[in-house]
PDB file of N, CA and C in Angstrom:
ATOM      1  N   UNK A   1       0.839  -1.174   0.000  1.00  0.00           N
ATOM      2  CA  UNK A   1       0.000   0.000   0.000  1.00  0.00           C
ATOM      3  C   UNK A   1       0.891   1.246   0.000  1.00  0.00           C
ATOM      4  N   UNK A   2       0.900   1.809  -0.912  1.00  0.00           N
ATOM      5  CA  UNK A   2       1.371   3.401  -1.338  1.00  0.00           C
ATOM      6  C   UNK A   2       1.221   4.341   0.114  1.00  0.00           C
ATOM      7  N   UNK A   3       1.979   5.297   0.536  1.00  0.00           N
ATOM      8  CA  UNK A   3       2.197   5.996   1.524  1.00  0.00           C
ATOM      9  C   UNK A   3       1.268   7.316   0.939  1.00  0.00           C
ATOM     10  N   UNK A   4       0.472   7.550   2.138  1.00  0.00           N
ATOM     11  CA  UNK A   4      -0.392   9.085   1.390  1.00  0.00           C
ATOM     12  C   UNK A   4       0.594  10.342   1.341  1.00  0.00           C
ATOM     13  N   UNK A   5       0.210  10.861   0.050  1.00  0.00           N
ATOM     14  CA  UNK A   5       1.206  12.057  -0.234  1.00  0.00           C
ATOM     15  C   UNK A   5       0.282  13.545   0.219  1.00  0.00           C
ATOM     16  N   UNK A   6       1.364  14.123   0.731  1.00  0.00           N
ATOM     17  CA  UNK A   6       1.307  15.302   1.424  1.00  0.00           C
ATOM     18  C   UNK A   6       0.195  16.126   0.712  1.00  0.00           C
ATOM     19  N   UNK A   7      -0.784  16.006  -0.061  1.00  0.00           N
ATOM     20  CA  UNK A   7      -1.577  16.596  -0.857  1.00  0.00           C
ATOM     21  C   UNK A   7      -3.019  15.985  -0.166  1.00  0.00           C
ATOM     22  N   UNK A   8      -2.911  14.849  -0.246  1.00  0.00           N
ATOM     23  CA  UNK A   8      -4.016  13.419   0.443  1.00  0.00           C
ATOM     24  C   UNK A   8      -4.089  13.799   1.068  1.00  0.00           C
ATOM     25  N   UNK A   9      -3.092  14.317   2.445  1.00  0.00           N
ATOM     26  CA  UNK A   9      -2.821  14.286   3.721  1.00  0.00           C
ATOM     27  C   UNK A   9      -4.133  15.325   3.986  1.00  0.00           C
ATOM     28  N   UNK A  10      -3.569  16.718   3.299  1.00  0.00           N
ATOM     29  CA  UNK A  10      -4.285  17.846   3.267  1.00  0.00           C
ATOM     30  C   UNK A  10      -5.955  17.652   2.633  1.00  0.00           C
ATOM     31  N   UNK A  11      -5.948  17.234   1.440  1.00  0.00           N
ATOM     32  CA  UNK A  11      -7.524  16.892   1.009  1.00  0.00           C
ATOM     33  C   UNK A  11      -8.413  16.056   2.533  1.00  0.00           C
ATOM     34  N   UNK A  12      -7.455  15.330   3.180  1.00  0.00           N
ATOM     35  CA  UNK A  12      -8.771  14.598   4.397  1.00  0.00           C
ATOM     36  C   UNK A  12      -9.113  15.800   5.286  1.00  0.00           C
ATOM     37  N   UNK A  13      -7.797  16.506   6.057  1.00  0.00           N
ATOM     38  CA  UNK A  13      -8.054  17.530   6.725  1.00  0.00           C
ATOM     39  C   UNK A  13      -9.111  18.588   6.098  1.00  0.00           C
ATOM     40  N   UNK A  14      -8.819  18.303   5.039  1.00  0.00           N
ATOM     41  CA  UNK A  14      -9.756  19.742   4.587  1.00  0.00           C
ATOM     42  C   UNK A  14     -11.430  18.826   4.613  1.00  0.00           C
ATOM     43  N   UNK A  15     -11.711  17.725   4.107  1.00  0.00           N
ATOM     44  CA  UNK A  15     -12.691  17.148   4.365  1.00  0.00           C
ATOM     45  C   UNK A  15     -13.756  17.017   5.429  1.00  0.00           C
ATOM     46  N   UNK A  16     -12.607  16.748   7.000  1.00  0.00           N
ATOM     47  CA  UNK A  16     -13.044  16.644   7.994  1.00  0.00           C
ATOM     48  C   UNK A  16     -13.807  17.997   8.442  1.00  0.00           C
ATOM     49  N   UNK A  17     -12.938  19.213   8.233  1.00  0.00           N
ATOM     50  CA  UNK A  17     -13.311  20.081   8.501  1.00  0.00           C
ATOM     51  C   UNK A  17     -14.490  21.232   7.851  1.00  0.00           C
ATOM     52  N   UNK A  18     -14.736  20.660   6.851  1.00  0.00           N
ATOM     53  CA  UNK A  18     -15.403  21.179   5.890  1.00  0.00           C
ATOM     54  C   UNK A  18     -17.420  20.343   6.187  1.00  0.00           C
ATOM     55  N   UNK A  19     -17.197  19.444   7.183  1.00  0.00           N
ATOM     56  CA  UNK A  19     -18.339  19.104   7.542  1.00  0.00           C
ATOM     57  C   UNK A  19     -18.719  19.433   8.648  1.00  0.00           C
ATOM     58  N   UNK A  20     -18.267  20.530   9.419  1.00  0.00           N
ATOM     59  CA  UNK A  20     -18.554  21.258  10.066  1.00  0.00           C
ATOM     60  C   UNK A  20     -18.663  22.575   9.905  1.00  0.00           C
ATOM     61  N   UNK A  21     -17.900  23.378   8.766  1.00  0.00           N
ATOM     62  CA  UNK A  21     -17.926  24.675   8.276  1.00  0.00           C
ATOM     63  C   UNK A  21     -18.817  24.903   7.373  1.00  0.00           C
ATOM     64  N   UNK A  22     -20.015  25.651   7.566  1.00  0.00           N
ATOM     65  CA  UNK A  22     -20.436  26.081   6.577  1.00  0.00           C
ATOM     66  C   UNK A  22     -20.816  27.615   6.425  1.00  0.00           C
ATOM     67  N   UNK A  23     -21.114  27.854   5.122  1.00  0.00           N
ATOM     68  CA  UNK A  23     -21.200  29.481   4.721  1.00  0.00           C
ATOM     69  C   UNK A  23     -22.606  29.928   5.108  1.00  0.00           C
ATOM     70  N   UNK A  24     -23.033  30.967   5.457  1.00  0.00           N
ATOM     71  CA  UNK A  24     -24.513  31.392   5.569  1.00  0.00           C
ATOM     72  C   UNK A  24     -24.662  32.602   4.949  1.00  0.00           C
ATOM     73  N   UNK A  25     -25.607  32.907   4.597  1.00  0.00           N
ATOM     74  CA  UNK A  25     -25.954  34.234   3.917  1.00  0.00           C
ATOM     75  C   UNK A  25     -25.153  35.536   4.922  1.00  0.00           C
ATOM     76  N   UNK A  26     -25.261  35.759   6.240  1.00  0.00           N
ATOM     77  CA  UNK A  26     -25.105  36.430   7.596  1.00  0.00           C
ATOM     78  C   UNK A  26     -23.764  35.811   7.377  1.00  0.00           C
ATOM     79  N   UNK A  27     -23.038  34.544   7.789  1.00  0.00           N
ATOM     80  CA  UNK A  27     -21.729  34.429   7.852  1.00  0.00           C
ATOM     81  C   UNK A  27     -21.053  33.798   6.588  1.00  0.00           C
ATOM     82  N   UNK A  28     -20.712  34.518   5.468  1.00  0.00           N
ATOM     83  CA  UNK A  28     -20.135  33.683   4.820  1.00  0.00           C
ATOM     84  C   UNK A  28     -19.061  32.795   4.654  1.00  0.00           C
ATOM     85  N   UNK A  29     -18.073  32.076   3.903  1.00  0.00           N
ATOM     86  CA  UNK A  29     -17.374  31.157   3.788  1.00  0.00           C
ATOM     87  C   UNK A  29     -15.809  31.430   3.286  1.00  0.00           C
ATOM     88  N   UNK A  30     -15.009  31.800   4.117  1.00  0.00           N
ATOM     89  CA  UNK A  30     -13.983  32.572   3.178  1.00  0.00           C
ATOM     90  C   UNK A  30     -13.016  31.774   3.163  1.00  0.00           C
ATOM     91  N   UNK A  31     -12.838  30.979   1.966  1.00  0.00           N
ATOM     92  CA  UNK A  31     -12.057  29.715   1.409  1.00  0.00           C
ATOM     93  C   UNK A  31     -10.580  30.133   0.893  1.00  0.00           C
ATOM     94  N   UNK A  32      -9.626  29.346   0.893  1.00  0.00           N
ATOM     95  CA  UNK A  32      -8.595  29.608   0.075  1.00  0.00           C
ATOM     96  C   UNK A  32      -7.787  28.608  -0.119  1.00  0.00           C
ATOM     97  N   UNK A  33      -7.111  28.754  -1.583  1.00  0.00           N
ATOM     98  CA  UNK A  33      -6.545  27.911  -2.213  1.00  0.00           C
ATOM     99  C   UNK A  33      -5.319  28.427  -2.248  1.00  0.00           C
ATOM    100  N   UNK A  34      -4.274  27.415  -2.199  1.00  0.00           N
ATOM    101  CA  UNK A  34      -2.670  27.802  -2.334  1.00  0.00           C
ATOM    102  C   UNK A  34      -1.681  26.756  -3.037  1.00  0.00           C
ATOM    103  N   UNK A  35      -1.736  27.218  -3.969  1.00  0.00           N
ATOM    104  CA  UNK A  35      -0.565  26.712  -5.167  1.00  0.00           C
ATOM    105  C   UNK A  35       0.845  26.795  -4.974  1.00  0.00           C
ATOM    106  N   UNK A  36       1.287  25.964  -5.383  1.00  0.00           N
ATOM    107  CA  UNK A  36       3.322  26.845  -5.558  1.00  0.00           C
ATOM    108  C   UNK A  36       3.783  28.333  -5.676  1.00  0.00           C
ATOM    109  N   UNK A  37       3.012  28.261  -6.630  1.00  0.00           N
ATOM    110  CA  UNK A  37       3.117  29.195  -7.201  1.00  0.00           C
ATOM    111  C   UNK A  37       1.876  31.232  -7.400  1.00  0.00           C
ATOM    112  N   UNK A  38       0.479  30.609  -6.539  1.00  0.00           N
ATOM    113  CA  UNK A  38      -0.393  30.812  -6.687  1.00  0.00           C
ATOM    114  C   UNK A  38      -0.894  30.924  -5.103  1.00  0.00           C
ATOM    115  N   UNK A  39      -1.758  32.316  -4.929  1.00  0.00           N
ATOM    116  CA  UNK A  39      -2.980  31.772  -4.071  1.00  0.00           C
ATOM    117  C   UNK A  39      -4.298  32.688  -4.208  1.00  0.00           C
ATOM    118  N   UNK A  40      -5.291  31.843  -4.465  1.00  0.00           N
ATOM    119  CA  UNK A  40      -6.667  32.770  -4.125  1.00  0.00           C
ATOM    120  C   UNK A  40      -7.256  32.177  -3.039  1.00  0.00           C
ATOM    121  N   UNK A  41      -9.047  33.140  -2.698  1.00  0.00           N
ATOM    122  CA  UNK A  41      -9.609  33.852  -1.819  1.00  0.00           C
ATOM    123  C   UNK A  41     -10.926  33.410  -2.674  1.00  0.00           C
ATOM    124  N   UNK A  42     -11.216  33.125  -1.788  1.00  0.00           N
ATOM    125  CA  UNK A  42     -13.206  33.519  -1.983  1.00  0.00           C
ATOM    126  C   UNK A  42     -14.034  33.118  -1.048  1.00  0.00           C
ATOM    127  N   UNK A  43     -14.990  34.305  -1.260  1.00  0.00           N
ATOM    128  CA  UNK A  43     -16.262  34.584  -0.075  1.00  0.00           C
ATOM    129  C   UNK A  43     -17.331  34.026  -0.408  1.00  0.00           C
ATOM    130  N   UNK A  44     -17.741  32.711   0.151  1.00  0.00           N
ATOM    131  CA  UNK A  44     -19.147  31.746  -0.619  1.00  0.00           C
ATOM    132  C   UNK A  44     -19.853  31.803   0.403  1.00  0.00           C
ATOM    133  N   UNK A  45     -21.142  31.890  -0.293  1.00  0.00           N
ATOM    134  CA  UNK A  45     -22.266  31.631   0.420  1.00  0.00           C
ATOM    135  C   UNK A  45     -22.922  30.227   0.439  1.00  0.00           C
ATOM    136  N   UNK A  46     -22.787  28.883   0.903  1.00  0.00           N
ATOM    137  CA  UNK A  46     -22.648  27.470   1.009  1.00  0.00           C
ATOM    138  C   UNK A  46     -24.512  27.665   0.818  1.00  0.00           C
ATOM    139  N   UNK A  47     -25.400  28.378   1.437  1.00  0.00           N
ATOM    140  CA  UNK A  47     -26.756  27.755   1.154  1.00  0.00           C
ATOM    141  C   UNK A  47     -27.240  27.960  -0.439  1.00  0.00           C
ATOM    142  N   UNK A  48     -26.614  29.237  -1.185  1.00  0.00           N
ATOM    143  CA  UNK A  48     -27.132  29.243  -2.572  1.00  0.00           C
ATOM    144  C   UNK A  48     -26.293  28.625  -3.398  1.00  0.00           C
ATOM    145  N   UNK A  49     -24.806  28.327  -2.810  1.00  0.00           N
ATOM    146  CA  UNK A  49     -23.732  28.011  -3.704  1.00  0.00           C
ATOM    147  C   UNK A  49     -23.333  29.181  -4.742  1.00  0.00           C
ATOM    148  N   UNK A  50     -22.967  30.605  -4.424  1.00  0.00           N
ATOM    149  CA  UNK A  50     -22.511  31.494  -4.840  1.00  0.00           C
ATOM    150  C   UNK A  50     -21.223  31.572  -4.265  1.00  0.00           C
ATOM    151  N   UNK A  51     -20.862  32.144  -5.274  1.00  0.00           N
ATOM    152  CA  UNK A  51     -19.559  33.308  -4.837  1.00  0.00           C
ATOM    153  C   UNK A  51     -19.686  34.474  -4.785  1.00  0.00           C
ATOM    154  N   UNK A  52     -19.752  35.256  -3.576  1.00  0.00           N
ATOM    155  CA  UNK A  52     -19.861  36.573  -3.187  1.00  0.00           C
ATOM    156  C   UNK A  52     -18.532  37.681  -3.462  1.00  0.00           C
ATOM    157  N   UNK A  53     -17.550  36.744  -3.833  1.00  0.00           N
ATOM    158  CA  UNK A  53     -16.181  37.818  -3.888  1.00  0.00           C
ATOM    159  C   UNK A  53     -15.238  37.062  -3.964  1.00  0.00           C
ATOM    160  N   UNK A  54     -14.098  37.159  -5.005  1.00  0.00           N
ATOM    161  CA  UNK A  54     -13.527  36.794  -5.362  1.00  0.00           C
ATOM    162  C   UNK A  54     -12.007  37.497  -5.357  1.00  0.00           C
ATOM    163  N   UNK A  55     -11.272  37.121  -4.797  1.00  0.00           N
ATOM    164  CA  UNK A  55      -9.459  37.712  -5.022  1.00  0.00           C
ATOM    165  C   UNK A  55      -8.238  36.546  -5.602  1.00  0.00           C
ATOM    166  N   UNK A  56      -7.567  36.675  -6.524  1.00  0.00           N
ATOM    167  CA  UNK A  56      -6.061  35.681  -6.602  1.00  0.00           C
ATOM    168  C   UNK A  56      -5.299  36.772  -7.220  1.00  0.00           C
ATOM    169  N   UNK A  57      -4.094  36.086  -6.936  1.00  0.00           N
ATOM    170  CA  UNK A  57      -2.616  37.080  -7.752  1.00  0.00           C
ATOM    171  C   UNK A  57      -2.386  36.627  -8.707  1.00  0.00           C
ATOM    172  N   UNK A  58      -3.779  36.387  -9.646  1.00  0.00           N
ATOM    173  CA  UNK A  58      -3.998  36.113 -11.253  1.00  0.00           C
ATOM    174  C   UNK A  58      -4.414  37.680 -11.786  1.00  0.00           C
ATOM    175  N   UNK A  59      -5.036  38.070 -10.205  1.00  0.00           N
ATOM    176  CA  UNK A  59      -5.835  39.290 -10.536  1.00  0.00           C
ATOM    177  C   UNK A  59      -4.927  40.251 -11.023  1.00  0.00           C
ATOM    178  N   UNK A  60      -5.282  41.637 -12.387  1.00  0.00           N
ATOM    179  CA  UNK A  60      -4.868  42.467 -13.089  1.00  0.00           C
ATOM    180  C   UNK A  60      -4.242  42.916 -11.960  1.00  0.00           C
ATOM    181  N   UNK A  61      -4.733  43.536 -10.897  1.00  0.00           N
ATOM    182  CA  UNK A  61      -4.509  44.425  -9.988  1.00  0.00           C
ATOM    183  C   UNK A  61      -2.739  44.469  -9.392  1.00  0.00           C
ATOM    184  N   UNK A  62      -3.270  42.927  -8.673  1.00  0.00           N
ATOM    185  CA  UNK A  62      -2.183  41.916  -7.786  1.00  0.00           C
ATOM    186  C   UNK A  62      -1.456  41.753  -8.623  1.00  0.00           C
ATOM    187  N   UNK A  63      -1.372  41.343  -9.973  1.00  0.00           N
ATOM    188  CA  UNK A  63      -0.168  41.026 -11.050  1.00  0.00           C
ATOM    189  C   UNK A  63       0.875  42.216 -11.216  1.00  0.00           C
ATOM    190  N   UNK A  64       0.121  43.877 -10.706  1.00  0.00           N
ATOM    191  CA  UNK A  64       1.198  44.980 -11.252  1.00  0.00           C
ATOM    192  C   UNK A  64       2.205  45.484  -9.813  1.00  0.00           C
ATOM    193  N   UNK A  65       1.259  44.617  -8.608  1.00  0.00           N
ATOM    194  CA  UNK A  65       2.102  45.057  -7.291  1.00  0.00           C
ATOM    195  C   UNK A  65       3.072  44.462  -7.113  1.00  0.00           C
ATOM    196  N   UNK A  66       2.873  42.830  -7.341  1.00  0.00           N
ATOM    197  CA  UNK A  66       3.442  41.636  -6.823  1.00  0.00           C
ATOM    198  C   UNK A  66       4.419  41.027  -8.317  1.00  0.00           C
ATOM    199  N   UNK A  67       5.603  40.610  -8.014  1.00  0.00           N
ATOM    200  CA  UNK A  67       6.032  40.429  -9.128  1.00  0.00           C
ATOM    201  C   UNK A  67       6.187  38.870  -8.916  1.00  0.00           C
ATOM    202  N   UNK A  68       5.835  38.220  -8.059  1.00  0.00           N
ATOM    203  CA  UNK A  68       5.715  36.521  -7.754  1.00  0.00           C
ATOM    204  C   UNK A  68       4.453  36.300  -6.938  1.00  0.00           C
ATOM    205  N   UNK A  69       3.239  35.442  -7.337  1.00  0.00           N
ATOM    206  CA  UNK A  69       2.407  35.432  -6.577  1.00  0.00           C
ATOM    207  C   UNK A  69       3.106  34.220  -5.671  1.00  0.00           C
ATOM    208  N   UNK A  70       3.649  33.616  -5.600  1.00  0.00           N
ATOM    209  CA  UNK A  70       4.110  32.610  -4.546  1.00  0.00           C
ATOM    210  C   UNK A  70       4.599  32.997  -3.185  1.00  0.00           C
ATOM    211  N   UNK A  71       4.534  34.136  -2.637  1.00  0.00           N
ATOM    212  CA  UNK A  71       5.313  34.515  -1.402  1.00  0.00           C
ATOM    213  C   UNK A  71       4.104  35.368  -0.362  1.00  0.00           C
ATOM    214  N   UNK A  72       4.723  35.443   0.862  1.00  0.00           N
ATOM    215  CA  UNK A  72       3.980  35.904   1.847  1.00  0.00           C
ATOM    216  C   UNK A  72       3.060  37.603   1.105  1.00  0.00           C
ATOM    217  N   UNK A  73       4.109  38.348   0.445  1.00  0.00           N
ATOM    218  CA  UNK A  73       3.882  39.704   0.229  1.00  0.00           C
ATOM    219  C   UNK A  73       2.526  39.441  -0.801  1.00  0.00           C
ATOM    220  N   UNK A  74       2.471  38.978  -1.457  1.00  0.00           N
ATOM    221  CA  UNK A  74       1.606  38.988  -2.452  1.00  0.00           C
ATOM    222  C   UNK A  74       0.031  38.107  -1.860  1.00  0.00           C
ATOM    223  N   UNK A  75       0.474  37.449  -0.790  1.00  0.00           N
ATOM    224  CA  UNK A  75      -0.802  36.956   0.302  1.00  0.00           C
ATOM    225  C   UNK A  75      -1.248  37.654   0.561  1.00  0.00           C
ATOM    226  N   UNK A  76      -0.556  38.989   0.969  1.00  0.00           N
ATOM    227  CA  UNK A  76      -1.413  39.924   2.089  1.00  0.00           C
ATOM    228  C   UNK A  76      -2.044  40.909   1.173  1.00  0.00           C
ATOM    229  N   UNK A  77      -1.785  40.842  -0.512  1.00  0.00           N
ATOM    230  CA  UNK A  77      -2.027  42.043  -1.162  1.00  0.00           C
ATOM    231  C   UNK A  77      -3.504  41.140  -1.637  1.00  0.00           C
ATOM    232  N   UNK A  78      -3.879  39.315  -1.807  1.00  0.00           N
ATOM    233  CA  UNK A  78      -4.802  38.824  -2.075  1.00  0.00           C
ATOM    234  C   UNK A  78      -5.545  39.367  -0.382  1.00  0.00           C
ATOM    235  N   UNK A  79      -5.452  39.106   0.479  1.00  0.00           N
ATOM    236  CA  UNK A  79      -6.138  38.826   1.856  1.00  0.00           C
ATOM    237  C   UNK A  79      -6.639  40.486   1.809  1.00  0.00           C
ATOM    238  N   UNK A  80      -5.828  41.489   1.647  1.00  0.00           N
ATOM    239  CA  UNK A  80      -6.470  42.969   1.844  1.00  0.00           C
ATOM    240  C   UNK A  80      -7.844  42.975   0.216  1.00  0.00           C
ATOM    241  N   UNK A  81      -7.070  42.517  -0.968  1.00  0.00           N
ATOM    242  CA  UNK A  81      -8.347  42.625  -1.945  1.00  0.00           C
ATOM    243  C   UNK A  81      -9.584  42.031  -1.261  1.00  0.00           C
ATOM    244  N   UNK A  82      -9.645  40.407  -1.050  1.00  0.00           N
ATOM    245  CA  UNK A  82     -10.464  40.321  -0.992  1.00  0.00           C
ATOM    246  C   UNK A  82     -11.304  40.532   0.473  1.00  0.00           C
ATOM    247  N   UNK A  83     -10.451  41.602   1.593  1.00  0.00           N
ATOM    248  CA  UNK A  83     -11.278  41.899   2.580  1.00  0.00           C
ATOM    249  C   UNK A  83     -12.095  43.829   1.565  1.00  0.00           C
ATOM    250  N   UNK A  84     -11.645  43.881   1.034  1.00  0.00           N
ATOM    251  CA  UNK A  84     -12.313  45.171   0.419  1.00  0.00           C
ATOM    252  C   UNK A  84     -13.669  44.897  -0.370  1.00  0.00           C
ATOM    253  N   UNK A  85     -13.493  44.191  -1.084  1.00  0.00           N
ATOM    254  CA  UNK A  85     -14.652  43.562  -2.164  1.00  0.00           C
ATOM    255  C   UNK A  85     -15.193  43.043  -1.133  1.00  0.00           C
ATOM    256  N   UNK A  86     -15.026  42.502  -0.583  1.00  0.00           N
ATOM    257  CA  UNK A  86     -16.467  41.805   0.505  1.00  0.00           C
ATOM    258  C   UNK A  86     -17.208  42.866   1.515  1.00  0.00           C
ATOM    259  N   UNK A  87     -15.890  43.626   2.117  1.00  0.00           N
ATOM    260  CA  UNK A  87     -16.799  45.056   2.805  1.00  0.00           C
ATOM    261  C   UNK A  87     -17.399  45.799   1.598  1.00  0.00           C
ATOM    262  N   UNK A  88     -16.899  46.147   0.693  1.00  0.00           N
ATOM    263  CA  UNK A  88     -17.912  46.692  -0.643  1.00  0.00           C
ATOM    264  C   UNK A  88     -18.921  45.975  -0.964  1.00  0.00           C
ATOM    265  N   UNK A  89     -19.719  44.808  -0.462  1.00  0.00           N
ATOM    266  CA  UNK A  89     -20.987  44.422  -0.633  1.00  0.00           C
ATOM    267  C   UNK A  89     -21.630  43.692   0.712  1.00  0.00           C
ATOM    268  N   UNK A  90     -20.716  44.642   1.615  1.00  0.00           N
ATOM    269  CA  UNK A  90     -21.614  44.338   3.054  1.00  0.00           C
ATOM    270  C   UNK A  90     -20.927  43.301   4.203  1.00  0.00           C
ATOM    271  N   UNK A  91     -20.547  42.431   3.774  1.00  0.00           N
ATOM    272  CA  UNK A  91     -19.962  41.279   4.327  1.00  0.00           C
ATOM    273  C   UNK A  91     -18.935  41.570   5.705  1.00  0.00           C
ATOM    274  N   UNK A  92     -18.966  41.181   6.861  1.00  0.00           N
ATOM    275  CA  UNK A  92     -18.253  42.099   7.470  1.00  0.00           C
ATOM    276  C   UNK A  92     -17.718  40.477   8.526  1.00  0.00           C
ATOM    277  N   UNK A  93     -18.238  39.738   8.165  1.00  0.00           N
ATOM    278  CA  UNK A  93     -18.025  38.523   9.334  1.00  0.00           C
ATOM    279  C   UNK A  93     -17.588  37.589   8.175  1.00  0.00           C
ATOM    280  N   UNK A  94     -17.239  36.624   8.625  1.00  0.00           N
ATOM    281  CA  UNK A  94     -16.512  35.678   7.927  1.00  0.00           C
ATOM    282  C   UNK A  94     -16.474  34.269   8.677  1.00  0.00           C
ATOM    283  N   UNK A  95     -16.981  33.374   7.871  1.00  0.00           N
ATOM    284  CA  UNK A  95     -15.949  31.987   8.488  1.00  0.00           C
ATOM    285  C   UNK A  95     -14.955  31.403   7.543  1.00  0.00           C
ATOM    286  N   UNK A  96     -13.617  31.025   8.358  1.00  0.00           N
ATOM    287  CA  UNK A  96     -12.475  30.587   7.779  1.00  0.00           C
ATOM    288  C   UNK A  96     -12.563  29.654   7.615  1.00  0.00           C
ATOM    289  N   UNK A  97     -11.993  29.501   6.382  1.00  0.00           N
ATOM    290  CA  UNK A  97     -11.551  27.949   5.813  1.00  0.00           C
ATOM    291  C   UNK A  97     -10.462  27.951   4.871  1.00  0.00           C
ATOM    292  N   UNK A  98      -9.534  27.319   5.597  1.00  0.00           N
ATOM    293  CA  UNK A  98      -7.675  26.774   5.035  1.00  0.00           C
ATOM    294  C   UNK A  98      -7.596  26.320   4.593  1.00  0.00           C
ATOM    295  N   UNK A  99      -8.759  25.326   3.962  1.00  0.00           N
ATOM    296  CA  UNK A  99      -8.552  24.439   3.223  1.00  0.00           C
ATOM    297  C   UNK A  99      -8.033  23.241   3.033  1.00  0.00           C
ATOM    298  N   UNK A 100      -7.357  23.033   4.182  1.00  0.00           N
ATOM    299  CA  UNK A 100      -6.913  22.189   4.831  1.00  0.00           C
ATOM    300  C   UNK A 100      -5.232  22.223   5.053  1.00  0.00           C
ATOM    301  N   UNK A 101      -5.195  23.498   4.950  1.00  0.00           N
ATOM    302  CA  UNK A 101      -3.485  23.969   4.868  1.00  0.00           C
ATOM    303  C   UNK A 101      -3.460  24.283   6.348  1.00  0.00           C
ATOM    304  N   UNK A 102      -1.753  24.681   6.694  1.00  0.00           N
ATOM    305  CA  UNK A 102      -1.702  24.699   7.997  1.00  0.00           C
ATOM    306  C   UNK A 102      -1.945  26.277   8.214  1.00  0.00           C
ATOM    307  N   UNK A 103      -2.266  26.887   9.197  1.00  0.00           N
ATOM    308  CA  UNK A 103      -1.953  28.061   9.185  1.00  0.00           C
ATOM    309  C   UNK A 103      -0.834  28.597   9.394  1.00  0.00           C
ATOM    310  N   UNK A 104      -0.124  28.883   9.118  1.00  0.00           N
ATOM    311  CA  UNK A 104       1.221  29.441   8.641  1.00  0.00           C
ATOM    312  C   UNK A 104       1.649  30.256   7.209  1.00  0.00           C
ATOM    313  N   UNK A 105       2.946  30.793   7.271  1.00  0.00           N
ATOM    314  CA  UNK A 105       3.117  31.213   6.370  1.00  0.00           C
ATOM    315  C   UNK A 105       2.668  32.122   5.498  1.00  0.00           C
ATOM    316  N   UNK A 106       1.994  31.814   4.043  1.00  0.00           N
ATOM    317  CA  UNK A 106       0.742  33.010   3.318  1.00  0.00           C
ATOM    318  C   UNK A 106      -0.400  32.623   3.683  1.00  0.00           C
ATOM    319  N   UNK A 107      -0.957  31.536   4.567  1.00  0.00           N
ATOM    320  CA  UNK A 107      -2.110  31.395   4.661  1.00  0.00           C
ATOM    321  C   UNK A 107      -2.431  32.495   5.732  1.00  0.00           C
ATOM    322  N   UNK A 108      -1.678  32.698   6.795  1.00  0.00           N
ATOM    323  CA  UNK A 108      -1.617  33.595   7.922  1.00  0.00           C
ATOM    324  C   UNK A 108      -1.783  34.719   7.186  1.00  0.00           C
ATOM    325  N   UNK A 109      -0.811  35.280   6.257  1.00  0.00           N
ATOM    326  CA  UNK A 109      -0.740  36.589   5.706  1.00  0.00           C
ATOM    327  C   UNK A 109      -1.817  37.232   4.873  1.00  0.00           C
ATOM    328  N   UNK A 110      -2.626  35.773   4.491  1.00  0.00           N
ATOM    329  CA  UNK A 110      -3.865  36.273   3.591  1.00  0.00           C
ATOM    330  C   UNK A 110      -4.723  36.699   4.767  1.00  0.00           C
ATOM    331  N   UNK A 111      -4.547  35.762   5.917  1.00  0.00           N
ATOM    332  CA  UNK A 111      -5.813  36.188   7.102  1.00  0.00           C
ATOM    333  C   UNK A 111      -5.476  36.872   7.701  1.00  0.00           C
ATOM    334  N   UNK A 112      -4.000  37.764   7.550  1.00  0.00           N
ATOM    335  CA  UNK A 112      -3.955  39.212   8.387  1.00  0.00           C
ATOM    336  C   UNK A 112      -4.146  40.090   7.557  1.00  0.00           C
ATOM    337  N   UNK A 113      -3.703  40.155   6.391  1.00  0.00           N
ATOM    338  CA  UNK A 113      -4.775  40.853   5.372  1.00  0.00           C
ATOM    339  C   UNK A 113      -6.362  41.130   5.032  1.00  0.00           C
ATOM    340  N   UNK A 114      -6.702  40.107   5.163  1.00  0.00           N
ATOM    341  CA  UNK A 114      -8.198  40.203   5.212  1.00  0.00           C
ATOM    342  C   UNK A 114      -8.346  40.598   6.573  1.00  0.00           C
ATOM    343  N   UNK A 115      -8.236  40.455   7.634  1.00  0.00           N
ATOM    344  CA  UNK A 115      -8.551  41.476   8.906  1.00  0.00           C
ATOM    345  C   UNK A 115      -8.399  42.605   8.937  1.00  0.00           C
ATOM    346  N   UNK A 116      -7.187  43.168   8.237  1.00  0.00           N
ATOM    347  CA  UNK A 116      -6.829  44.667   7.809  1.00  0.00           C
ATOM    348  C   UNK A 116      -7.612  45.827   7.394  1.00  0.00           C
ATOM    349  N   UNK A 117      -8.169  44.853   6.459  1.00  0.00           N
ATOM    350  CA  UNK A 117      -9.432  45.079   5.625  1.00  0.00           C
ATOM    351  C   UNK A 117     -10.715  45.171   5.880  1.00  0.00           C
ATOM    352  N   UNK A 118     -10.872  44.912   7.195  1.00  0.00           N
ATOM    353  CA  UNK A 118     -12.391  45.100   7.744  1.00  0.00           C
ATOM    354  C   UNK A 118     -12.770  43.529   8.304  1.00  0.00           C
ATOM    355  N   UNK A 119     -12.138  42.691   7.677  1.00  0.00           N
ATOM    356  CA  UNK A 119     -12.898  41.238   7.920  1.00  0.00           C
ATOM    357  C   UNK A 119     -12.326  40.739   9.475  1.00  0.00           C
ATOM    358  N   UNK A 120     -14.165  40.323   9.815  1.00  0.00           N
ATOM    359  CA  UNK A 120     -14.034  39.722  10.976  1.00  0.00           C
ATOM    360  C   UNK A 120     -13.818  38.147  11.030  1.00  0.00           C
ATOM    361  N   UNK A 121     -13.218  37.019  11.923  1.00  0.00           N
ATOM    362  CA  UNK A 121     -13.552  35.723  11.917  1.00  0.00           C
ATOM    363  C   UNK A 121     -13.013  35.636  12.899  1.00  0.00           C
TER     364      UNK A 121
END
């Protein structure tokens, strides 16, 4: 039997935890994904299955600040976007979700960014 790879590891954690987290209209769902190279943000609402707001350092914006989206600096420039766009349509509470990453590192930096920004969790 094959040894689970550090990806597996993360998909169960994120599983486990994801059946207890959910988004509400009042608290939404503020998810994030983190690539090598990459990380986005988004604010879901789990009962309609929307996305309320959206941030990555794919974004035009983030692409002219950040000259590598892979590093802490360019976390905090996704975590402040997408705490703005979500206070720009009301959103002021939040529930977190890591996705099953650790908190550390840019995941931290996206969620001190998005606090910066108005967002509560």
């Amino acid at each position: 039997m094959a040894k689970p790879s550090r990806n597996d590891k993360r998909k169960t954690r994120h599983e486990r935890v994801r059946q207890s987290l959910v988004g509400t209209p009042e608290k939404p769902r503020l998810c994030i994904y983190r690539s090598s190279k990459n990380i986005s943000a988004q604010v879901i609402d789990d009962t309609k299955g929307h996305t309320l707001a959206a941030a990555s350092t794919l974004d035009k914006e983030i692409k002219e600040k950040a000259k590598y989206g892979g590093n802490k600096e360019a976390a905090k420039l996704v975590g402040t976007l997408i705490g703005q766009r979500a206070t720009a349509k009301g959103i002021k509470q939040v529930a977190f979700d890591r996705g099953g990453f650790l908190y550390h590192g840019r995941v931290k930096e996206l969620a001190d960014g998005a606090r910066g920004a108005g967002l509560e969790f």
